[in-house]
Protein backbone atom coordinates (compact mmCIF):
# COMPACT_ATOMS: atom_id res chain seq x y z
CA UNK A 1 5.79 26.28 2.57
CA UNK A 2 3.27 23.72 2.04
CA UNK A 3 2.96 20.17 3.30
CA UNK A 4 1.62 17.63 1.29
CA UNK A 5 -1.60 16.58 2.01
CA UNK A 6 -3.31 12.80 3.19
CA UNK A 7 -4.46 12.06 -0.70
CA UNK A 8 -0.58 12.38 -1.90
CA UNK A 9 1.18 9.07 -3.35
CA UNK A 10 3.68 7.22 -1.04
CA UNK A 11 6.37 7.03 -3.73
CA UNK A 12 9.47 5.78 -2.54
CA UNK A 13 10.12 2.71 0.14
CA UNK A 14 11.49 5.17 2.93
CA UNK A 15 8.05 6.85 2.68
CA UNK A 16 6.52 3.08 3.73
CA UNK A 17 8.60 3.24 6.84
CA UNK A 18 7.90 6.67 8.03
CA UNK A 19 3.98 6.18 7.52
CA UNK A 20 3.78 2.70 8.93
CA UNK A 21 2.24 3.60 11.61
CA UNK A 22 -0.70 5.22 10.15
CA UNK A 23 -3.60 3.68 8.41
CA UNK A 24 -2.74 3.83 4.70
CA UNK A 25 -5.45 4.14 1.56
CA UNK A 26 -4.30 1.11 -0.72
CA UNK A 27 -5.07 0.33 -4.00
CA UNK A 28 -3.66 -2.80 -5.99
CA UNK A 29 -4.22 -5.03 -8.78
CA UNK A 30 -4.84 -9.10 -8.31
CA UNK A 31 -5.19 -11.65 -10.64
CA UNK A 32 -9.17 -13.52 -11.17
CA UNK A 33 -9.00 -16.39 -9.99
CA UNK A 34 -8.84 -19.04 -13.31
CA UNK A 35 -8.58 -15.87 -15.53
CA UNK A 36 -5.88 -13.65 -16.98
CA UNK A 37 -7.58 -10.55 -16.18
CA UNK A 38 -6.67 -8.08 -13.46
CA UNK A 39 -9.13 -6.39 -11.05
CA UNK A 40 -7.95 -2.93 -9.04
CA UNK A 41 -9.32 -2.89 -5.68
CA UNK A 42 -8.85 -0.92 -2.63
CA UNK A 43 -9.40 -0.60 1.19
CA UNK A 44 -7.72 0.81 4.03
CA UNK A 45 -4.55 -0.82 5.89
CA UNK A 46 -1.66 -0.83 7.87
CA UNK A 47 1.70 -1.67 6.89
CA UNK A 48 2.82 -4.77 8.74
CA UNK A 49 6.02 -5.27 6.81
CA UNK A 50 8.76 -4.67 3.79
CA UNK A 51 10.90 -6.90 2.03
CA UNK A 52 12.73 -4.90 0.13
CA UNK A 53 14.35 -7.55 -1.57
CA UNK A 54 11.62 -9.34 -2.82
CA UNK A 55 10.48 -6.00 -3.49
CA UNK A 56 6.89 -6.88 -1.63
CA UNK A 57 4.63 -5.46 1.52
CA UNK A 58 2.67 -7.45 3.88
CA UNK A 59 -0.38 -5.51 4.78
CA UNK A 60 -3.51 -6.08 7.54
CA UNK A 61 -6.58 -4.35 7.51
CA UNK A 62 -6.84 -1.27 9.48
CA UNK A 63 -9.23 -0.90 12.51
């Protein structure tokens, strides 16, 4: 039996709780400011909440 590795996808909202405490690779999508356009970035954080409701994370950067 294997365990899956640091590079795997957090899928599913439980996953968000039981990693929380660990610094998480994130990658997301914003809006340019005045444009239409998307841009992906990334960076390294730590989950600071979930509102599972509004279906959104609040993140801070990691140490």
């Amino acid at each position: 039996v294997s365990s899956p590795g640091v590079e795997r996808l957090v899928r599913v909202p439980e996953e968000l709780d039981r990693f929380k405490e660990r610094p998480m690779y994130v990658r997301y999508v914003t809006e340019a400011s005045g444009t239409s356009s998307a841009i992906e970035q990334d960076g390294v954080f730590n989950l600071d909440s979930v509102d599972y409701e509004a279906r959104a994370c609040t993140w801070r950067m990691a140490n």
